[in-house]
N, C-alpha and C. Protein backbone atom coordinates (compact mmCIF):
# COMPACT_ATOMS: atom_id res chain seq x y z
N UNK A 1 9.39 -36.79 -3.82
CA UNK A 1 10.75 -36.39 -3.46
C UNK A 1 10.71 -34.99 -2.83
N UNK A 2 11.37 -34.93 -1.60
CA UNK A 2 11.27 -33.42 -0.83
C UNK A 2 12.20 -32.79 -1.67
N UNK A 3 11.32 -31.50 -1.16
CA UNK A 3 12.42 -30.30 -2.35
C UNK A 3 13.52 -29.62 -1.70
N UNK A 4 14.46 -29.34 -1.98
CA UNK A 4 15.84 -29.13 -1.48
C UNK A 4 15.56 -27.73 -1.04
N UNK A 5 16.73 -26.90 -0.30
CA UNK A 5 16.59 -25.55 -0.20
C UNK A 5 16.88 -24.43 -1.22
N UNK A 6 17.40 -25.20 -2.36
CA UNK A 6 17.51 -24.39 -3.67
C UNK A 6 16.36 -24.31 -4.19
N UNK A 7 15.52 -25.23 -4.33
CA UNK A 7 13.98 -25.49 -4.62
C UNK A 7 13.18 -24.69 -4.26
N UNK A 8 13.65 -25.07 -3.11
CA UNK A 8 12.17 -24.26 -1.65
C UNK A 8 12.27 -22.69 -2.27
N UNK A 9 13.37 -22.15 -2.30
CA UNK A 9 13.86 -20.39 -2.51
C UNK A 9 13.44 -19.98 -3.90
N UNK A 10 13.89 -21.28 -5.32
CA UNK A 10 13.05 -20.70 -6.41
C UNK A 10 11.35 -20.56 -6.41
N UNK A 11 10.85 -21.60 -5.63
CA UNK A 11 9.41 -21.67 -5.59
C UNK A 11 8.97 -20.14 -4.65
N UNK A 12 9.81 -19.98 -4.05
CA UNK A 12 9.07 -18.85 -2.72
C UNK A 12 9.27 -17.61 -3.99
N UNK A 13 10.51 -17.26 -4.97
CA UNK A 13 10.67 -16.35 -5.76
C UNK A 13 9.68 -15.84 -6.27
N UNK A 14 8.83 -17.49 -7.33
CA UNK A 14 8.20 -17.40 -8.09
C UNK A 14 7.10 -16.80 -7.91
N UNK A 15 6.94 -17.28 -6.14
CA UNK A 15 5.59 -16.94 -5.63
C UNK A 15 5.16 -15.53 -5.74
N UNK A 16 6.38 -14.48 -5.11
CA UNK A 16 6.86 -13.35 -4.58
C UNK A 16 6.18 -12.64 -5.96
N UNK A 17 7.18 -13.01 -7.14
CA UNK A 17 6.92 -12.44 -8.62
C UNK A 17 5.19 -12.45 -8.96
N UNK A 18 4.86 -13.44 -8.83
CA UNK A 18 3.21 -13.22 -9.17
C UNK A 18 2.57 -12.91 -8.43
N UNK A 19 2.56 -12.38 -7.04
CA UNK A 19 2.04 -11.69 -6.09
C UNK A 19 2.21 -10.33 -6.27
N UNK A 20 3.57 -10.08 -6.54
CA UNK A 20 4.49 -8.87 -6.68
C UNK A 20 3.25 -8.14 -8.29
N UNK A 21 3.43 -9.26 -9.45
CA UNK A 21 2.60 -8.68 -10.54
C UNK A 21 0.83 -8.50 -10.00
N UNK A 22 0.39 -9.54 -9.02
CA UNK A 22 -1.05 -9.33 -9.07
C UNK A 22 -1.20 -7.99 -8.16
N UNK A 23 -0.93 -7.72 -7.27
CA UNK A 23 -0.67 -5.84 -6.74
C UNK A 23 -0.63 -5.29 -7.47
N UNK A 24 0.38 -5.05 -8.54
CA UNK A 24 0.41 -4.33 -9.56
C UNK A 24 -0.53 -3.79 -10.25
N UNK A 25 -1.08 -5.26 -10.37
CA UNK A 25 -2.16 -5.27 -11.56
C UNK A 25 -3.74 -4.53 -11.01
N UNK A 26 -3.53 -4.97 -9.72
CA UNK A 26 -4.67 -4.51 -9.24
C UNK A 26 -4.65 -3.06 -8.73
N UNK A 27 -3.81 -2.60 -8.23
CA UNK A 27 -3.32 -1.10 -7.91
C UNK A 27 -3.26 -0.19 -8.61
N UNK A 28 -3.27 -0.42 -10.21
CA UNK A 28 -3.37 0.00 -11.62
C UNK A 28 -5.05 0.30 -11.44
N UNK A 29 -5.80 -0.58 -11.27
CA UNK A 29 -7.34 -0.32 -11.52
C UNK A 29 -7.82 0.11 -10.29
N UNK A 30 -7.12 0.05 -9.07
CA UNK A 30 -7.77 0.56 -8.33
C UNK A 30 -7.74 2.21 -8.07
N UNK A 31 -6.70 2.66 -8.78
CA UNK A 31 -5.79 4.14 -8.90
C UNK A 31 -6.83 4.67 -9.79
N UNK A 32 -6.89 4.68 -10.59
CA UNK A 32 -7.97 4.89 -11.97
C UNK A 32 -9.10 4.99 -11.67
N UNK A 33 -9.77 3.95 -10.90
CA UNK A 33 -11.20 4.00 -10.34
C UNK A 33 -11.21 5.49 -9.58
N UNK A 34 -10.37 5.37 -8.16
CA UNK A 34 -10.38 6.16 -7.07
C UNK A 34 -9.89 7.32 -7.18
N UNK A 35 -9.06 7.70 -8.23
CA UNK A 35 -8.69 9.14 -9.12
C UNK A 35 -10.17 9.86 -9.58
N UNK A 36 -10.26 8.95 -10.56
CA UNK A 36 -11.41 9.42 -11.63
C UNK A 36 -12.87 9.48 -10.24
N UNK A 37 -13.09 8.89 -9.47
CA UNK A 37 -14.63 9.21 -8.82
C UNK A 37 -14.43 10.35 -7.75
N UNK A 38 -12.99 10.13 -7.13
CA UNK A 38 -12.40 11.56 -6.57
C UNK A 38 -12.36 12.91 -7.31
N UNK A 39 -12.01 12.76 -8.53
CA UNK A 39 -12.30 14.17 -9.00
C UNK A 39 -13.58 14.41 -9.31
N UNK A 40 -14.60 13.15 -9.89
CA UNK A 40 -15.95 13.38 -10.15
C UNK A 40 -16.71 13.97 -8.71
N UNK A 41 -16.20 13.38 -7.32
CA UNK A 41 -17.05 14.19 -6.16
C UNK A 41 -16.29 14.94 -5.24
N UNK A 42 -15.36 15.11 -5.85
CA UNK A 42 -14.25 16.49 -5.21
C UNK A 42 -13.90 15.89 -3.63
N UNK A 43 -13.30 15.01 -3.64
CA UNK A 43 -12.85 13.90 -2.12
C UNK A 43 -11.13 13.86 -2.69
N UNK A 44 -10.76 14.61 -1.46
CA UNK A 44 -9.37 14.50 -1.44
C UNK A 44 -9.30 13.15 -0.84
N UNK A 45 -10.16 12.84 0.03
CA UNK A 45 -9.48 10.90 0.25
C UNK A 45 -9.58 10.06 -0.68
N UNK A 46 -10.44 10.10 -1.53
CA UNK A 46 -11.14 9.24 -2.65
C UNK A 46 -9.50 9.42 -3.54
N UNK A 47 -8.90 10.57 -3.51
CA UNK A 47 -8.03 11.00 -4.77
C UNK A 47 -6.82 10.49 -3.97
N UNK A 48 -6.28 10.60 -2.34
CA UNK A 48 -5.40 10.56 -2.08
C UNK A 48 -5.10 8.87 -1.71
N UNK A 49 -6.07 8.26 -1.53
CA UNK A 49 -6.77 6.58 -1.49
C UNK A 49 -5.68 6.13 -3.37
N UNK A 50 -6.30 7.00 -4.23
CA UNK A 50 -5.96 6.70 -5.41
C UNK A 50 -4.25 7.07 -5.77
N UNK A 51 -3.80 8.06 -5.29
CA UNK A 51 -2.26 8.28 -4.90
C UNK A 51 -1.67 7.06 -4.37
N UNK A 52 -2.07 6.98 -3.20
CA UNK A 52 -1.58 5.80 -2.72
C UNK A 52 -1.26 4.64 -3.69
N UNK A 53 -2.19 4.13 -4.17
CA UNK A 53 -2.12 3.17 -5.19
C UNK A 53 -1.13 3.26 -6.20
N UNK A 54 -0.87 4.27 -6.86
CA UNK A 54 0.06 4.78 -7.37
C UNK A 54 1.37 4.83 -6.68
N UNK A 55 1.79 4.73 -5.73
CA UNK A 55 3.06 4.62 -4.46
C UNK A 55 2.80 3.13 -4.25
N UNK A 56 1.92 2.46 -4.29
CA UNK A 56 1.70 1.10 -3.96
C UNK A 56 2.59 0.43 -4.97
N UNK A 57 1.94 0.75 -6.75
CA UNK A 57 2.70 0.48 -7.88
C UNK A 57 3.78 0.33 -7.75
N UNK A 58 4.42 1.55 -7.21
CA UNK A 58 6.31 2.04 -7.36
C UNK A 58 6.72 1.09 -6.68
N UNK A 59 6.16 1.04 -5.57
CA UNK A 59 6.94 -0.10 -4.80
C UNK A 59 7.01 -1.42 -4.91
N UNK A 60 6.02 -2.00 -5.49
CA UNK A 60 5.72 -3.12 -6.12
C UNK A 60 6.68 -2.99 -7.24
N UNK A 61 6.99 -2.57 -8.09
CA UNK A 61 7.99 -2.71 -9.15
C UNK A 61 9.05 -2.72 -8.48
N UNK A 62 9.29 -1.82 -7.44
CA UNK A 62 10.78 -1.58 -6.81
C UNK A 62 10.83 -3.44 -6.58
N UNK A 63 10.45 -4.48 -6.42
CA UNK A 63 10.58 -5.55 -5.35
C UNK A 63 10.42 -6.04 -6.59
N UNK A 64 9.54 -6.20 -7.75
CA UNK A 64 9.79 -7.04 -8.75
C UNK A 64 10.99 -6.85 -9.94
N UNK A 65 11.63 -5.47 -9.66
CA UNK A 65 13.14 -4.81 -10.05
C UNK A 65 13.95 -6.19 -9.44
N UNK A 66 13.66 -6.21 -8.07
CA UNK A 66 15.06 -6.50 -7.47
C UNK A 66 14.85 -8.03 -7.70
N UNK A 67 13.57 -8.88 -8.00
CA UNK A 67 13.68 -10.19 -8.06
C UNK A 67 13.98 -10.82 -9.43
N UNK A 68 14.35 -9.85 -10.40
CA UNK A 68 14.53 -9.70 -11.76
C UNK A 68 15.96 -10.38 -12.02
N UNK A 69 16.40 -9.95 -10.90
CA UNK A 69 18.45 -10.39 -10.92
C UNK A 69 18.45 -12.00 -11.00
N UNK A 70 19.27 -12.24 -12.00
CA UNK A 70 19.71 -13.88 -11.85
C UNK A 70 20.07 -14.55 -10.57
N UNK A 71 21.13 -13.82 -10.26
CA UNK A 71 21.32 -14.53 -8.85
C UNK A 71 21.23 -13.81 -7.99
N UNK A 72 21.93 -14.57 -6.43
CA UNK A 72 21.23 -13.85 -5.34
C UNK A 72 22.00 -13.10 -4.66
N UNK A 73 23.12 -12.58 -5.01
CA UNK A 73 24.36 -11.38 -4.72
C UNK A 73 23.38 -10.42 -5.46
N UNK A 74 23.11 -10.21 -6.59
CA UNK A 74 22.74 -8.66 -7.59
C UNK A 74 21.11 -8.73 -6.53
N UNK A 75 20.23 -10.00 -6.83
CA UNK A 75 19.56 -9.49 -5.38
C UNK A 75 19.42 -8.93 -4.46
N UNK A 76 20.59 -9.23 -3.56
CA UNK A 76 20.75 -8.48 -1.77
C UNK A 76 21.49 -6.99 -2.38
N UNK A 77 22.17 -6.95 -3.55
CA UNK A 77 22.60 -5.53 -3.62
C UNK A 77 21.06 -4.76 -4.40
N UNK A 78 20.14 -5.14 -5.04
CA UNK A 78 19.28 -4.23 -5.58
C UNK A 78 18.16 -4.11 -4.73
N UNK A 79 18.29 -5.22 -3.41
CA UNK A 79 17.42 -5.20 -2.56
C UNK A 79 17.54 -3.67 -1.58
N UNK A 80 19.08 -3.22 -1.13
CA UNK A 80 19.27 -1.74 -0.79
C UNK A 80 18.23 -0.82 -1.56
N UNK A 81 18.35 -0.73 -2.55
CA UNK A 81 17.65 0.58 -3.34
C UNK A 81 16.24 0.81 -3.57
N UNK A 82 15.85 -1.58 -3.23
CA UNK A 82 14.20 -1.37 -3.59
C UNK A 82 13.86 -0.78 -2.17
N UNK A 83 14.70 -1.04 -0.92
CA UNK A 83 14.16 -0.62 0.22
C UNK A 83 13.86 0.74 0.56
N UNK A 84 14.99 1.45 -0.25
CA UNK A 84 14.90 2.96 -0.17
C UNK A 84 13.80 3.29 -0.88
N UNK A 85 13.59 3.12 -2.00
CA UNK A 85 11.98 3.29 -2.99
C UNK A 85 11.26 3.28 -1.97
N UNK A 86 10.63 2.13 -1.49
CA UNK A 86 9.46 1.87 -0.36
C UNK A 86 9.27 2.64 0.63
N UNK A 87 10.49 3.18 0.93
CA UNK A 87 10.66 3.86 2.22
C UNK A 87 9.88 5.33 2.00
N UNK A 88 10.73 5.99 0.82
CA UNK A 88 10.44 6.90 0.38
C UNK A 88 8.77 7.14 0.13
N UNK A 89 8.33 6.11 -1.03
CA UNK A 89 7.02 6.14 -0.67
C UNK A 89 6.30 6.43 -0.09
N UNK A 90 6.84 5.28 1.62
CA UNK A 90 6.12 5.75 2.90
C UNK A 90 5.88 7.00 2.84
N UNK A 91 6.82 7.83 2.81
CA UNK A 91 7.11 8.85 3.73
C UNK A 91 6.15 9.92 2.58
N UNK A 92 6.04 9.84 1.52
CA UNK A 92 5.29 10.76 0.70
C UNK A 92 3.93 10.61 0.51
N UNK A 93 3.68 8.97 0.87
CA UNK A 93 2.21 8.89 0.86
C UNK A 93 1.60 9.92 2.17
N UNK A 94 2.60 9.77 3.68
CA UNK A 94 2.27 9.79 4.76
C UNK A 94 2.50 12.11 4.70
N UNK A 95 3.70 12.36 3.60
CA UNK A 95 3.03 13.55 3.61
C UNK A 95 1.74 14.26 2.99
N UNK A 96 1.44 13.24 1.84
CA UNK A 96 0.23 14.06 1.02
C UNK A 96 -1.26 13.87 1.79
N UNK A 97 -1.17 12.88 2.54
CA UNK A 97 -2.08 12.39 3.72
C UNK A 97 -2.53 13.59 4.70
N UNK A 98 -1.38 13.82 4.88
CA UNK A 98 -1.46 14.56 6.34
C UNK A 98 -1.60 16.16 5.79
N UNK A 99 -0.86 16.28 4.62
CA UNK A 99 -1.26 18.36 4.12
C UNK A 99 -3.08 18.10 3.81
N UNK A 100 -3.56 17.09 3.12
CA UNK A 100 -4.79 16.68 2.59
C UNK A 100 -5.86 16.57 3.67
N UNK A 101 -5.59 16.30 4.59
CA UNK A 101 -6.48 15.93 6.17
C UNK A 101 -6.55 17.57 7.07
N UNK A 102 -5.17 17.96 6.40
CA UNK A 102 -5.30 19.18 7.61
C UNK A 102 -6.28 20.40 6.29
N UNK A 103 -6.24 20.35 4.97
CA UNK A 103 -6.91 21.18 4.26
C UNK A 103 -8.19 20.33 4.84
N UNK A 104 -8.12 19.32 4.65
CA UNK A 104 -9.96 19.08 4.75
C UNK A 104 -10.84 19.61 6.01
N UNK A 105 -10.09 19.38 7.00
CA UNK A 105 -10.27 19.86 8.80
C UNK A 105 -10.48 21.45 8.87
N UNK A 106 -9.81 21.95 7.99
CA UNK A 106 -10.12 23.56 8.09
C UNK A 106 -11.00 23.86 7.15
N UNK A 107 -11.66 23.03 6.26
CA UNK A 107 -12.85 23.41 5.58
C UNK A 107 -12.25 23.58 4.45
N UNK A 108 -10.74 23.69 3.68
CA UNK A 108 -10.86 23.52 2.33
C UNK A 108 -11.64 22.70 1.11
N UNK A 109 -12.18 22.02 1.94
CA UNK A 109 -13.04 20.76 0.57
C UNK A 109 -13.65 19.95 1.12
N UNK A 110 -14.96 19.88 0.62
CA UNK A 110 -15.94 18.77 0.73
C UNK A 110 -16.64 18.03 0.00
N UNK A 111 -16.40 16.97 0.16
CA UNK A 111 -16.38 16.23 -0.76
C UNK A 111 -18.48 15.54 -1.10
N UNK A 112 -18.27 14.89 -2.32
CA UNK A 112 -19.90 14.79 -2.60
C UNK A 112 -19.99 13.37 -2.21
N UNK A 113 -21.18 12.36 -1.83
CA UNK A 113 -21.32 11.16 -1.72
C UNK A 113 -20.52 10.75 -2.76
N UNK A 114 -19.89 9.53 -2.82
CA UNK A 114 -19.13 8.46 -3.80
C UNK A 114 -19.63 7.02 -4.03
N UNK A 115 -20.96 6.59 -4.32
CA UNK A 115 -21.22 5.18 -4.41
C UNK A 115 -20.15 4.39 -5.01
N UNK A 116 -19.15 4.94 -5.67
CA UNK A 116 -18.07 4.09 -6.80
C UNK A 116 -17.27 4.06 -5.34
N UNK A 117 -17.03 5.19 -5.02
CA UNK A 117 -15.65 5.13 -3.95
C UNK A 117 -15.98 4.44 -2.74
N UNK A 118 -17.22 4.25 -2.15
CA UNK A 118 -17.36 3.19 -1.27
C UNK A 118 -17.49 1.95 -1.40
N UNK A 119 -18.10 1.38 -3.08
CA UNK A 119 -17.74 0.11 -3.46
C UNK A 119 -16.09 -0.26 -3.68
N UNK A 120 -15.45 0.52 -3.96
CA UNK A 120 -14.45 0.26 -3.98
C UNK A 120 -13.55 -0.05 -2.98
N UNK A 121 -13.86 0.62 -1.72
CA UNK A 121 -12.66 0.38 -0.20
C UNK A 121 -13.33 -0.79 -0.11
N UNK A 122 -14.95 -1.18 -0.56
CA UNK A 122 -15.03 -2.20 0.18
C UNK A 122 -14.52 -3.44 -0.54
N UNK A 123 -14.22 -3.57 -1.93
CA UNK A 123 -13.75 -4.67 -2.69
C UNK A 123 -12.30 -4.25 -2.21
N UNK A 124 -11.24 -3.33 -1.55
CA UNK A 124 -9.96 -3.02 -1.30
C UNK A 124 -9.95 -3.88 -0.26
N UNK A 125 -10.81 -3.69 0.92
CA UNK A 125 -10.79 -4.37 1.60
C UNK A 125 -10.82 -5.41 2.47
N UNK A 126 -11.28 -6.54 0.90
CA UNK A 126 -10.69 -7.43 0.81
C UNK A 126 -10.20 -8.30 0.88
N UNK A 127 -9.75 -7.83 -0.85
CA UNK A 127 -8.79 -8.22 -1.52
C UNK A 127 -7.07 -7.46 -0.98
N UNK A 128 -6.92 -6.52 -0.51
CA UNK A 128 -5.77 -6.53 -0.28
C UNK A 128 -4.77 -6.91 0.84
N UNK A 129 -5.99 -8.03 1.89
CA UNK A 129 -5.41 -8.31 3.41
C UNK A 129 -4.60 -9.19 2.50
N UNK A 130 -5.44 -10.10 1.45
CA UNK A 130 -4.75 -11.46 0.99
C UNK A 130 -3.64 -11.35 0.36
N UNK A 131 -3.55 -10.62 -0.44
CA UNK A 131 -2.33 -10.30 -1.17
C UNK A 131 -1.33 -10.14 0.17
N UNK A 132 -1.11 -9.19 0.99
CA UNK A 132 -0.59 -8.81 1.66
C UNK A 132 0.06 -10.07 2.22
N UNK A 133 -1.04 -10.60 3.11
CA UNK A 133 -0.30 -11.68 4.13
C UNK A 133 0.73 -12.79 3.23
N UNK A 134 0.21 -13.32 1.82
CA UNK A 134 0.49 -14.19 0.98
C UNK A 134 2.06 -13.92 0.91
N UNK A 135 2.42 -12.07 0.39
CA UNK A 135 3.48 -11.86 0.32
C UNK A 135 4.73 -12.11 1.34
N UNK A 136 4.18 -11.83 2.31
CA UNK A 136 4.72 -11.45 3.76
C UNK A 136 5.33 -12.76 4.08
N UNK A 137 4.50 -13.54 4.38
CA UNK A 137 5.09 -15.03 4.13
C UNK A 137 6.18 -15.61 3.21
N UNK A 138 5.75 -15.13 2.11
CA UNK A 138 6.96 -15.86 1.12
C UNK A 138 8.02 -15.04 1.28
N UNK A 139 7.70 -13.19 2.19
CA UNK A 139 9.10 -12.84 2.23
C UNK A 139 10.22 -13.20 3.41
N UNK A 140 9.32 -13.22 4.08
CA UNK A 140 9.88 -13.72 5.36
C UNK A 140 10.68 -15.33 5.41
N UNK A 141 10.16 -15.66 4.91
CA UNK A 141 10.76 -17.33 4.41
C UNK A 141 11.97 -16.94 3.46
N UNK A 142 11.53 -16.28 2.39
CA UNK A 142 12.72 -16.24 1.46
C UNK A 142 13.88 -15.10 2.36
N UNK A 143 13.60 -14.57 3.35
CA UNK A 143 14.50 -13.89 3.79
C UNK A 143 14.70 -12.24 2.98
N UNK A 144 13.42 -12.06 2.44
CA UNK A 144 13.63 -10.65 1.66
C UNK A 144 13.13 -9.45 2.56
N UNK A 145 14.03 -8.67 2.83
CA UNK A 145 13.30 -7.34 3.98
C UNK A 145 12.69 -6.32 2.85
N UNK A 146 12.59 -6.61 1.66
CA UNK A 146 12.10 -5.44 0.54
C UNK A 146 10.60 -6.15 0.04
N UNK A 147 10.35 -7.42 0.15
CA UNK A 147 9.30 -8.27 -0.16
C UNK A 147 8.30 -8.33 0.71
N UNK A 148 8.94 -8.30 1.74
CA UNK A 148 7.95 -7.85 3.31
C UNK A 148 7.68 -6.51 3.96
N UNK A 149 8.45 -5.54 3.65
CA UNK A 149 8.55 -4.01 2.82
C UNK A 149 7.55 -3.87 2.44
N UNK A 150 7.43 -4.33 0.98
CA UNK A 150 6.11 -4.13 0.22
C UNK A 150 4.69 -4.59 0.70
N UNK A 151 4.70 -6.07 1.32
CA UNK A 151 3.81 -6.46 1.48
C UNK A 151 2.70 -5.78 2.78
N UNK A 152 4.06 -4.91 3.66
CA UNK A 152 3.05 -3.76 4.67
C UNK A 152 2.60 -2.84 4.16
N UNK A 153 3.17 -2.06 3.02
CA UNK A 153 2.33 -1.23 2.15
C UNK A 153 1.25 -1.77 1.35
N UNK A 154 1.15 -2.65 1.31
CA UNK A 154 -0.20 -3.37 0.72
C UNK A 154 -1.12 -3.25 1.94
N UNK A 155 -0.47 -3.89 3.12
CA UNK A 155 -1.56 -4.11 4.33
C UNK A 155 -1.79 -2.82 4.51
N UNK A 156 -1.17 -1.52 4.55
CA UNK A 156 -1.53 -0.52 4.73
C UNK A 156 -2.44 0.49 4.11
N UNK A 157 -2.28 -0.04 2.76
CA UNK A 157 -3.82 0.32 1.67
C UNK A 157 -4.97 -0.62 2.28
N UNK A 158 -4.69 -1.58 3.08
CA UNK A 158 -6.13 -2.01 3.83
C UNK A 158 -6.81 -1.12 4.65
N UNK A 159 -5.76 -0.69 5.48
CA UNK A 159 -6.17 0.36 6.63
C UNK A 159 -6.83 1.75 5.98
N UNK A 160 -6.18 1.69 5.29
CA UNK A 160 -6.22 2.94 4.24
C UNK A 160 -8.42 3.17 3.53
N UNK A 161 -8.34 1.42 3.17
CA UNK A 161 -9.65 1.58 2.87
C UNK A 161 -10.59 1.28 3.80
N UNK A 162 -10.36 0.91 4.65
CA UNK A 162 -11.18 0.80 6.18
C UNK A 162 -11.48 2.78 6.36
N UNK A 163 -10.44 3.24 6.50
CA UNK A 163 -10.64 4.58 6.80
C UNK A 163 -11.69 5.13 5.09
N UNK A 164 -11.02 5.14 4.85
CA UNK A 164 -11.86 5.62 3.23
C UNK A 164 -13.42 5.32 3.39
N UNK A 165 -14.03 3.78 3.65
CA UNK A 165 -15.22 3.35 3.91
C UNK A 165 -16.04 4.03 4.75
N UNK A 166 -15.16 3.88 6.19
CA UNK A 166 -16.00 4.89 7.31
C UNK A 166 -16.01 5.92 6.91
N UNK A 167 -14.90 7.10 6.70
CA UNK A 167 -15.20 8.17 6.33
C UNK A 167 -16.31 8.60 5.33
N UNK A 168 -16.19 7.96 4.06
CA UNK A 168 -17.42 8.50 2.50
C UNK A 168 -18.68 7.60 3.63
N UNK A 169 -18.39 6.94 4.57
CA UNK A 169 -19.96 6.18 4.75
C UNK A 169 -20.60 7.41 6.02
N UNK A 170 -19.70 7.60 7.04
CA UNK A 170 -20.36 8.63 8.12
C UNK A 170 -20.28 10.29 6.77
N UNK A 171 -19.64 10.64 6.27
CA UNK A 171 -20.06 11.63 5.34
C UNK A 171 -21.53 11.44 4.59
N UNK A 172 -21.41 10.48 4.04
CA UNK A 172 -22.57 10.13 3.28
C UNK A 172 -24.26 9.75 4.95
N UNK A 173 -23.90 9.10 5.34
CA UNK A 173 -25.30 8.98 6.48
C UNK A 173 -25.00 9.86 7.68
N UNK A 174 -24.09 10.18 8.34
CA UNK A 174 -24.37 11.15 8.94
C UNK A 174 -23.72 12.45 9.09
N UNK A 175 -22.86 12.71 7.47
CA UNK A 175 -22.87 14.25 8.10
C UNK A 175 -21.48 14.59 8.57
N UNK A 176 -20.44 13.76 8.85
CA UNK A 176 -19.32 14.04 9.44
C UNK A 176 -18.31 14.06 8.92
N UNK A 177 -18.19 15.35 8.32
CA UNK A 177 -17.00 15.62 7.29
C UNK A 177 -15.23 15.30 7.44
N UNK A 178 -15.45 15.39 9.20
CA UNK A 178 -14.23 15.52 9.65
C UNK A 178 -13.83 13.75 9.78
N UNK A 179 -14.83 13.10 9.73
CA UNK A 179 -14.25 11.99 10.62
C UNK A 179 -12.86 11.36 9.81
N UNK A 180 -13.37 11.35 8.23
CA UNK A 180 -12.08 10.89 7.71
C UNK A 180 -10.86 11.21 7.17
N UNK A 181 -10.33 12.96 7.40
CA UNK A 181 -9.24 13.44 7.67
C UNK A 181 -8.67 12.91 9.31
N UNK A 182 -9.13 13.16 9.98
CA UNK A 182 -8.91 12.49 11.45
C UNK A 182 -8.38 11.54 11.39
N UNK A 183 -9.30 10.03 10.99
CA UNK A 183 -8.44 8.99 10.81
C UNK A 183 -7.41 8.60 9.80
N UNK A 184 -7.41 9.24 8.93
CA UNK A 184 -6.15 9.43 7.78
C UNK A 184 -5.04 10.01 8.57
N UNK A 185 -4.84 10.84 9.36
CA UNK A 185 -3.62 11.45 9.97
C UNK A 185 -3.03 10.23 10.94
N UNK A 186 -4.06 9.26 11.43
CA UNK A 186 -3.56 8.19 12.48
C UNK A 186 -2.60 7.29 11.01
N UNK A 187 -3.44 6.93 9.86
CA UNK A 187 -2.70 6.51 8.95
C UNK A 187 -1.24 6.83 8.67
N UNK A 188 -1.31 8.25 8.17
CA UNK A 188 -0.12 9.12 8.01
C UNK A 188 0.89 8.59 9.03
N UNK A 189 1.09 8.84 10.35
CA UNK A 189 1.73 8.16 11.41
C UNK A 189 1.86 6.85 11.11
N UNK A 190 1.41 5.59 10.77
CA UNK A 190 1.60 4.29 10.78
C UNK A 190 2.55 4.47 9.66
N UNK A 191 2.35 5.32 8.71
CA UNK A 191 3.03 4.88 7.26
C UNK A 191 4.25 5.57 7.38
N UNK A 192 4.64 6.58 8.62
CA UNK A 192 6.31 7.06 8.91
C UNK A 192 6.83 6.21 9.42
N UNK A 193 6.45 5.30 10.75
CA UNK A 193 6.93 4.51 10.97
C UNK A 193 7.60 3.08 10.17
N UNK A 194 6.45 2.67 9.32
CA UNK A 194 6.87 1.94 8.43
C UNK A 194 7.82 2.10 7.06
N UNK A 195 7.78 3.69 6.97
CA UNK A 195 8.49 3.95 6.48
C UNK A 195 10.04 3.74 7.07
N UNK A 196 10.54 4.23 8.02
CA UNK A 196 11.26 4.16 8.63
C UNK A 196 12.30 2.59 9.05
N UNK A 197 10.96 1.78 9.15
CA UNK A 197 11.54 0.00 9.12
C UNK A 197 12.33 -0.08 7.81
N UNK A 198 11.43 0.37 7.08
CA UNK A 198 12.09 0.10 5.82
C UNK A 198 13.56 0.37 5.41
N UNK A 199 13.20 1.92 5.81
CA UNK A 199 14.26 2.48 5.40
C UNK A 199 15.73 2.04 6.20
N UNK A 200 15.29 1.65 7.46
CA UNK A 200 16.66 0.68 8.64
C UNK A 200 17.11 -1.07 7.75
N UNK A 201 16.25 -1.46 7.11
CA UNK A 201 16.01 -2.68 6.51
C UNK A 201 15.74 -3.63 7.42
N UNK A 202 15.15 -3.03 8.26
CA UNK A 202 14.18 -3.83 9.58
C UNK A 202 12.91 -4.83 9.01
N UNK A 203 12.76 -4.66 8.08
CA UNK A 203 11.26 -5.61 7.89
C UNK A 203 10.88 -6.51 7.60
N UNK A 204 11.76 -7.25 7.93
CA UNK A 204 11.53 -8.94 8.45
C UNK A 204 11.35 -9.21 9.60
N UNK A 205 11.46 -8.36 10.86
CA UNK A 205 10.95 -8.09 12.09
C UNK A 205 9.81 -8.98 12.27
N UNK A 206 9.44 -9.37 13.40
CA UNK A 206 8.36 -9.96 12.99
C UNK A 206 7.21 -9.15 14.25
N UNK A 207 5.77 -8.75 13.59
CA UNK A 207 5.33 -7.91 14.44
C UNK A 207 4.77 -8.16 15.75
């Protein structure tokens, strides 16, 4: 028996919710990891990689806040506020990014090899395209601009550990301290913009 459109919307919910918790869950251990080996080799990316995650969290709750509501009026109204959360996020991940890149560029800090912190972007990187796209889908279907919101801040901790990788990897083999403040500031920029979708409640857009 085909499933109706009341069907189709609880199943896409459900989906949303355990996607919404497995981010969570994983953004929790990945914060912890990339905190703790950042302060062990003094890497503001390693630490600010681990921030992120922590802004990843918030926003992920912000979207499992709003799918919490019985019905789908307290929804579209708690969906306003999860959008503003996310937004905000953006915009704080994309400042601690960018003060963190410009200390590193002028020689405030250098950081030590990280074998933990390069295993780690590379298990980030992933595991967090999938999450991402999984979400994106069910938000876009279910019609949620706070579900698809979140799910670019997920894709954006991808980018995030792509940069993290190259950077601790050309630091670590050849030497180039700068390369991954550099590409963190291109980050910083992606994550105002997206901040910004958010914050319009643009992000069901499709890219």
């Amino acid at each position: 028996m085909p499933a109706t459109g009341v069907d189709r919307r609880a199943l896409l919910t459900r989906r949303v919710r355990r996607l919404v918790a497995a981010t969570i869950t994983y953004n929790v251990i990945e914060a912890v990891v990339a905190i703790a080996a950042g302060t062990i080799a003094s890497s503001t990316a390693l630490i600010g990689f681990g921030l992120d995650s922590v802004l990843e969290v918030s926003s992920a709750a912000a979207v499992a806040w709003q799918f919490s509501a019985r019905d789908h009026e307290s929804r579209e109204a708690r969906e306003r506020t999860a959008l503003r959360i996310i937004a905000m996020s953006f915009f704080a991940l994309a400042l601690y990014v960018t003060v963190e890149s410009a200390r590193a560029l002028i020689g405030a800090a250098e950081a030590d090899p990280s074998p933990a912190g390069l295993a780690l972007a590379a298990v980030s990187l992933v595991v967090m395209p999938v999450l991402s796209l999984a979400q994106r889908r069910a938000g876009r279907e279910l019609g949620s601009a706070s579900a698809v919101a979140d799910s670019k801040q997920t894709m954006l901790c991808t980018y995030l550990s792509a940069v993290l990788l190259a950077g601790l990897g050309l630091n670590l083999w050849l030497g180039w301290s700068w390369a991954d403040p550099v590409a963190a500031l291109v980050i910083a920029g992606v994550a105002v913009r997206e901040g910004r979708e958010a914050w319009r409640g643009n992000a069901c857009r499709h890219d």
